[in-house]
N, C-alpha and C. Protein backbone atom coordinates (compact mmCIF):
# COMPACT_ATOMS: atom_id res chain seq x y z
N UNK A 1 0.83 -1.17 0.00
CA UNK A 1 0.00 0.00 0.00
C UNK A 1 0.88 1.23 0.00
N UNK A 2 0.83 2.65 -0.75
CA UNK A 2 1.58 3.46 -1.14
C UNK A 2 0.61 4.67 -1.23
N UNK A 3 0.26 5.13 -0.32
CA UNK A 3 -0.66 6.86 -0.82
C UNK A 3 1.06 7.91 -1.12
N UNK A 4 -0.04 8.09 -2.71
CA UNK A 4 0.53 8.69 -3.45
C UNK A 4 -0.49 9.56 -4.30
N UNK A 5 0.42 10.88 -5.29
CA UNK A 5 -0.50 11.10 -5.75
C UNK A 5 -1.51 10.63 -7.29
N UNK A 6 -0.81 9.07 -7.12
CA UNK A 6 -1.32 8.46 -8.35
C UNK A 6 -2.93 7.52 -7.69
N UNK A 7 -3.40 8.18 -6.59
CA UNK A 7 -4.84 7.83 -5.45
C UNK A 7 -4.59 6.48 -5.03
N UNK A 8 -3.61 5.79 -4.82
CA UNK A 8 -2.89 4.58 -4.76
C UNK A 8 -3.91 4.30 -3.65
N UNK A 9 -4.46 3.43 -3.10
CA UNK A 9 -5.41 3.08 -1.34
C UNK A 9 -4.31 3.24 -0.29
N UNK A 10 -4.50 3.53 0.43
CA UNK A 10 -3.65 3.63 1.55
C UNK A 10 -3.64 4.38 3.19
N UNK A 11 -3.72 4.27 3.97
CA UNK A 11 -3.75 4.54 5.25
C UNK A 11 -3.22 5.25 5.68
N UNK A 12 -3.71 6.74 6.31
CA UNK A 12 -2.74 7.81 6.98
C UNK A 12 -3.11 7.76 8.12
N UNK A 13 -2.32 7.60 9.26
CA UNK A 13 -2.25 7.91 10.97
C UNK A 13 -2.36 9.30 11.06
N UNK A 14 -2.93 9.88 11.59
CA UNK A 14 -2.79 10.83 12.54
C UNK A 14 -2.28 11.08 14.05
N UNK A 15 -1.35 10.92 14.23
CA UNK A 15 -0.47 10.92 15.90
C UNK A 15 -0.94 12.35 16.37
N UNK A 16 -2.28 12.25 17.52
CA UNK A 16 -2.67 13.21 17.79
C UNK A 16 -1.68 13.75 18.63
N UNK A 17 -2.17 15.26 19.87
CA UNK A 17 -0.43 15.75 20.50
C UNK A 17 -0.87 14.91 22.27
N UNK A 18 -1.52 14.38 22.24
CA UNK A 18 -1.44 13.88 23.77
C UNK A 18 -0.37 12.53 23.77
N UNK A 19 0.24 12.09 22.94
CA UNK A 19 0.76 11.13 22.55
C UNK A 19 0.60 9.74 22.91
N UNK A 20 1.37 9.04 23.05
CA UNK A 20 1.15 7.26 22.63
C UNK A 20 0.43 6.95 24.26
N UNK A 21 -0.71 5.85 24.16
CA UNK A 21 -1.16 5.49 25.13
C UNK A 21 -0.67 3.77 24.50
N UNK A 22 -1.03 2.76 26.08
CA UNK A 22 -0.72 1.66 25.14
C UNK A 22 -1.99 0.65 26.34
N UNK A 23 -2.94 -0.58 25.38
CA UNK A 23 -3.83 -1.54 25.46
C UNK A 23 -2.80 -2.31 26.42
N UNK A 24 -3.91 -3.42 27.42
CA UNK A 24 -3.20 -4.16 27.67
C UNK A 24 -4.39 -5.70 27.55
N UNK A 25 -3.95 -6.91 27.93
CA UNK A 25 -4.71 -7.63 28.26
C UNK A 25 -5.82 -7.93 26.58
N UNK A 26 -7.19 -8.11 26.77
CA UNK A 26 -8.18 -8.10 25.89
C UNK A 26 -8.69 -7.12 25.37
N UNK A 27 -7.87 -5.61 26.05
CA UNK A 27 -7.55 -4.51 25.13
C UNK A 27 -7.06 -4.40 23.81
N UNK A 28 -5.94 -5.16 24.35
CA UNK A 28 -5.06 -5.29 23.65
C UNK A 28 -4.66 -5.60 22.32
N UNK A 29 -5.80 -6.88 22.56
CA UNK A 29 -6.08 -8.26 21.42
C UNK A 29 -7.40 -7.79 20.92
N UNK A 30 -8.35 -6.98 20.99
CA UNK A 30 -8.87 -6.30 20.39
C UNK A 30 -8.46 -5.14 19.38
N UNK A 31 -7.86 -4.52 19.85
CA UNK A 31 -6.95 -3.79 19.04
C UNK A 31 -6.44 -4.14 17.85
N UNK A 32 -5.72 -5.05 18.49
CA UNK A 32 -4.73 -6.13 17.62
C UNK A 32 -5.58 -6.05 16.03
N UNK A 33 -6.70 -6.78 16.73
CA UNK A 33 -7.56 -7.43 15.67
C UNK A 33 -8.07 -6.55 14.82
N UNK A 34 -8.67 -5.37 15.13
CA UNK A 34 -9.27 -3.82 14.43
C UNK A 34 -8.19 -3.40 13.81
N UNK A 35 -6.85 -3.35 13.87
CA UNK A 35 -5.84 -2.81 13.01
C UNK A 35 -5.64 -3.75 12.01
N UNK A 36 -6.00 -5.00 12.17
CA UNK A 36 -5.28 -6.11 11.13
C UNK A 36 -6.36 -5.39 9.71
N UNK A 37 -7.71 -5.76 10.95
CA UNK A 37 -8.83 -5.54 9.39
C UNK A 37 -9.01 -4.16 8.95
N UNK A 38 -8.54 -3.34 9.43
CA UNK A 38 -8.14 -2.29 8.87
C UNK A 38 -7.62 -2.16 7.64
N UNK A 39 -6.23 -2.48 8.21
CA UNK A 39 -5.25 -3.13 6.72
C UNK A 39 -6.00 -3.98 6.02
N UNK A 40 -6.43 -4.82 6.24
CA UNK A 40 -7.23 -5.67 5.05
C UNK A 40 -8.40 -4.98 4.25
N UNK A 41 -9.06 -3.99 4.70
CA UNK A 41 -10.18 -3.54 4.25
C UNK A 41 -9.87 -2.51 3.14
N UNK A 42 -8.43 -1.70 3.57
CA UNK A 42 -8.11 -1.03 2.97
C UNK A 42 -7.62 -1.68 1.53
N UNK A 43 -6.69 -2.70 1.63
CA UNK A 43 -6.04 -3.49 0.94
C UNK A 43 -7.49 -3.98 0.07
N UNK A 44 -8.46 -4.76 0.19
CA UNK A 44 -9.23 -5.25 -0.58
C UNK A 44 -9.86 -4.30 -1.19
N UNK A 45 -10.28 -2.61 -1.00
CA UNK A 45 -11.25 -2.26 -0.99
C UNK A 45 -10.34 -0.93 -1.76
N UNK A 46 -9.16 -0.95 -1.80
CA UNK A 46 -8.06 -0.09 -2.55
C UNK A 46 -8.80 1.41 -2.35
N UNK A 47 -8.55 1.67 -1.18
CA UNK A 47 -9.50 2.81 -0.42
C UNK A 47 -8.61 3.73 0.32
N UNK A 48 -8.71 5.04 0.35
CA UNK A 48 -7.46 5.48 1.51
C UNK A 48 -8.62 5.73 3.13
N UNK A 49 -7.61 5.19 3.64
CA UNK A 49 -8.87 5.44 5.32
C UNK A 49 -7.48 6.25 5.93
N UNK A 50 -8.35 7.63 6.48
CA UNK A 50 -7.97 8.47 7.01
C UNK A 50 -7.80 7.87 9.02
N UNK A 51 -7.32 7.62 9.46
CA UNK A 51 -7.45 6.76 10.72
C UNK A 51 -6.65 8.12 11.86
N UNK A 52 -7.64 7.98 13.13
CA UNK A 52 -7.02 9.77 13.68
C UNK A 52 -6.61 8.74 15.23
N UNK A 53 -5.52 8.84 15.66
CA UNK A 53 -5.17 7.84 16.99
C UNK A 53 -4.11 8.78 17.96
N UNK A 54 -4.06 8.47 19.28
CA UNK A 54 -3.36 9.21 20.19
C UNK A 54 -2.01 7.87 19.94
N UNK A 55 -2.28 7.08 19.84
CA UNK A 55 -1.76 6.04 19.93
C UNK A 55 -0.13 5.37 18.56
N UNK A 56 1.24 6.40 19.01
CA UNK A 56 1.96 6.15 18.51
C UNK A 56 2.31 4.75 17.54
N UNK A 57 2.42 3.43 18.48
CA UNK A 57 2.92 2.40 18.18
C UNK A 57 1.55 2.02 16.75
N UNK A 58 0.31 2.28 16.75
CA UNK A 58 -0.93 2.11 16.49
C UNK A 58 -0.50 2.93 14.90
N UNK A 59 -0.19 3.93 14.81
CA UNK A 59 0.07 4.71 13.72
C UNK A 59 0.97 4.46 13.11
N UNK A 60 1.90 3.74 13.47
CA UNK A 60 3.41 3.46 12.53
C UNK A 60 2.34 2.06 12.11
N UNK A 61 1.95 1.12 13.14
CA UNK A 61 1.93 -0.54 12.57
C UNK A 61 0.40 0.09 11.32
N UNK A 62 -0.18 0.82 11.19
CA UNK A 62 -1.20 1.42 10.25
C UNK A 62 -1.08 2.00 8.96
N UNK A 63 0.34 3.05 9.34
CA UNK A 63 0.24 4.28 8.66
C UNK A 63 0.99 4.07 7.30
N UNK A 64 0.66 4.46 6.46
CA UNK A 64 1.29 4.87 5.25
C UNK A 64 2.59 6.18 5.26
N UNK A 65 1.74 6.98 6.04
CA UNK A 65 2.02 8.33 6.38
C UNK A 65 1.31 8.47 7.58
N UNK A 66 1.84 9.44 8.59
CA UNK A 66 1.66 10.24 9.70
C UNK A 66 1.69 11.63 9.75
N UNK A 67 0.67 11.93 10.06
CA UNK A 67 0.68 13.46 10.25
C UNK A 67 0.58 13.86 11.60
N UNK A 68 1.66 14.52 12.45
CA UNK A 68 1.93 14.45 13.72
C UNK A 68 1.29 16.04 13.74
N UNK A 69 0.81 16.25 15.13
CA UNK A 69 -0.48 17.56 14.68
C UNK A 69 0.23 18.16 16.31
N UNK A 70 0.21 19.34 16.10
CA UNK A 70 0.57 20.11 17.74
C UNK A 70 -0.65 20.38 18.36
N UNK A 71 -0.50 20.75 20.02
CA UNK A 71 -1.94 20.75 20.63
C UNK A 71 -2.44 22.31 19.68
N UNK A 72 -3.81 22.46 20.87
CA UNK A 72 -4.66 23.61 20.32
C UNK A 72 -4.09 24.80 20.14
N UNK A 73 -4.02 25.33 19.17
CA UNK A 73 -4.73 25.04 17.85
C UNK A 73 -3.89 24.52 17.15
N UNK A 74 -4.52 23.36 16.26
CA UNK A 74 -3.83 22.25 16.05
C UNK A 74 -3.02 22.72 14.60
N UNK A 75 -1.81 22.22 14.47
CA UNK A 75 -1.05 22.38 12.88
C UNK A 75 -0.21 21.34 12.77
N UNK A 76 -0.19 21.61 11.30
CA UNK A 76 1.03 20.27 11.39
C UNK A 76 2.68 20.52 11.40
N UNK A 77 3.25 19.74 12.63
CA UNK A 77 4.36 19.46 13.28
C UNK A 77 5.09 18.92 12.17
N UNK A 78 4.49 17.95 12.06
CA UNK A 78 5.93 17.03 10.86
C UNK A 78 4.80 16.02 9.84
N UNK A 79 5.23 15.32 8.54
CA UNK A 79 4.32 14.64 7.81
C UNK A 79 5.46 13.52 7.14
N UNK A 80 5.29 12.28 8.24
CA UNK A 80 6.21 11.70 8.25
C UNK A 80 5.86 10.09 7.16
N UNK A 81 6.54 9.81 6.39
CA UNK A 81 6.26 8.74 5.66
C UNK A 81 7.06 7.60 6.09
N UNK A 82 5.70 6.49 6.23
CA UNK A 82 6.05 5.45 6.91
C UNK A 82 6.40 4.01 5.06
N UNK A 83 7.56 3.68 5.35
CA UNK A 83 7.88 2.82 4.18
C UNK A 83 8.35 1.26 4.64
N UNK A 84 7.73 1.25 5.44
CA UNK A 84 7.77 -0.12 6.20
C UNK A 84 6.79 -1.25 5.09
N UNK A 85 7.70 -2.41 5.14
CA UNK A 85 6.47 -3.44 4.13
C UNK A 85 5.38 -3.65 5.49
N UNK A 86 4.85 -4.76 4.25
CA UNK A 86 3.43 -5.24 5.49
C UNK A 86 3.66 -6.85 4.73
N UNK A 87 2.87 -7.76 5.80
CA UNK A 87 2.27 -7.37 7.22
C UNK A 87 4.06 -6.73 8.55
N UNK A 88 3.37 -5.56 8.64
CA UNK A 88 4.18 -5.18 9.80
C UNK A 88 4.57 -5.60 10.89
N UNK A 89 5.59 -5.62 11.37
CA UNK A 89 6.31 -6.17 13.11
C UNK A 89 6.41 -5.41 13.88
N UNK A 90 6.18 -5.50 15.38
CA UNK A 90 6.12 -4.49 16.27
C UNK A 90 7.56 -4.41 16.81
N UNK A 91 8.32 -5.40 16.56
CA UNK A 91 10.00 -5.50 16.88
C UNK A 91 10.70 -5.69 15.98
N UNK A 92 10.27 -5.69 14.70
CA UNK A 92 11.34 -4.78 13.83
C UNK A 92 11.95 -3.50 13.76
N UNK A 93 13.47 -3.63 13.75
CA UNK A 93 13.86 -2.10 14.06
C UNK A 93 13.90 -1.16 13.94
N UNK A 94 13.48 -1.33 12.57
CA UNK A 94 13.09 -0.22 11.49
C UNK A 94 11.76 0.45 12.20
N UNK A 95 10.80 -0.43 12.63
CA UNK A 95 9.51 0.11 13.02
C UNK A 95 9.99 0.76 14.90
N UNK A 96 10.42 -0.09 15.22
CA UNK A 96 10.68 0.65 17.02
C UNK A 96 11.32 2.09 17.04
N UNK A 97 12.86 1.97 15.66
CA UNK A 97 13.27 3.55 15.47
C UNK A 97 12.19 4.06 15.15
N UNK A 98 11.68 4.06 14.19
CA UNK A 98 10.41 5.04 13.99
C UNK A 98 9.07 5.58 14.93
N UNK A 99 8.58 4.31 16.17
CA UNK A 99 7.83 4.51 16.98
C UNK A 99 8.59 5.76 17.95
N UNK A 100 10.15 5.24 18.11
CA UNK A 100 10.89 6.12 18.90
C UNK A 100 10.90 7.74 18.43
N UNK A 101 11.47 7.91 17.25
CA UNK A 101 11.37 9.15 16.99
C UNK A 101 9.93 9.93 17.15
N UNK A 102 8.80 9.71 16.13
CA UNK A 102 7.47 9.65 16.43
C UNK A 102 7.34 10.65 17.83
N UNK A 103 7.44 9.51 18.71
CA UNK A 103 6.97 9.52 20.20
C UNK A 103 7.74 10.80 20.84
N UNK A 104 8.84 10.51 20.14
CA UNK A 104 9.94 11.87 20.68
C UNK A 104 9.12 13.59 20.32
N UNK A 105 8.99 13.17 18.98
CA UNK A 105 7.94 14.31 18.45
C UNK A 105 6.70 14.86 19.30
N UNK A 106 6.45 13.92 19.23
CA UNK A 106 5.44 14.52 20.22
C UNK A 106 5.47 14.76 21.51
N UNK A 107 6.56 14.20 21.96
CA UNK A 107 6.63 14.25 23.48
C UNK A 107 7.45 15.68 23.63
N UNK A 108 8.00 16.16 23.03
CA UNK A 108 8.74 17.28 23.00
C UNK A 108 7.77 18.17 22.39
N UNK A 109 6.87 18.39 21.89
CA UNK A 109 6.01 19.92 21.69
C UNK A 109 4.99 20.23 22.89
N UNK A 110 5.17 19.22 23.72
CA UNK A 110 4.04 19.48 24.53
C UNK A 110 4.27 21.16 25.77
């Protein structure tokens, strides 16, 4: 999946500014499960879904792109492109640097 401007389907995160919260338990695995079919829906349905989350780790394993937004009044901070293949890993390093920086972003405008 590739949003581009050739309308390619694809998934943009929004990393709102309260930054990353994290599921635990049957939270968790709910979650889990709503992001998979996410990706799949998008993928079958060659659709871009705009997806808006406080939730760092949630926006990289989603995003195509991220648009990291500062508090009120809101603008955009940074518009970060995520080039990770899929299906995505939550401990691949490529993806943890990126959750890291991300998180840094936001944790520093507050």
């Amino acid at each position: 999946m590739n949003s581009s401007s050739t309308g390619a389907a694809g998934v943009t995160g929004v990393a709102a500014a309260k930054g990353s919260s994290s599921a635990t338990g049957a939270a968790a695995w709910a979650s889990a499960n709503v992001q998979d079919e996410v990706v799949r829906i998008s993928n079958q349905e060659k659709r871009t879904v705009i997806f808006v989350t406080n939730n760092v780790e949630e926006a990289v394993y989603l995003a195509d792109r991220i648009i990291v937004m500062t508090d009120s009044p809101s603008t955009v901070l940074k518009d970060v492109r995520v080039d990770l293949p899929r299906p995505r890993s939550y401990v691949d390093p490529e993806f943890l640097r990126l959750r890291k920086e991300i998180s840094a972003m936001v944790n520093r405008k507050r």
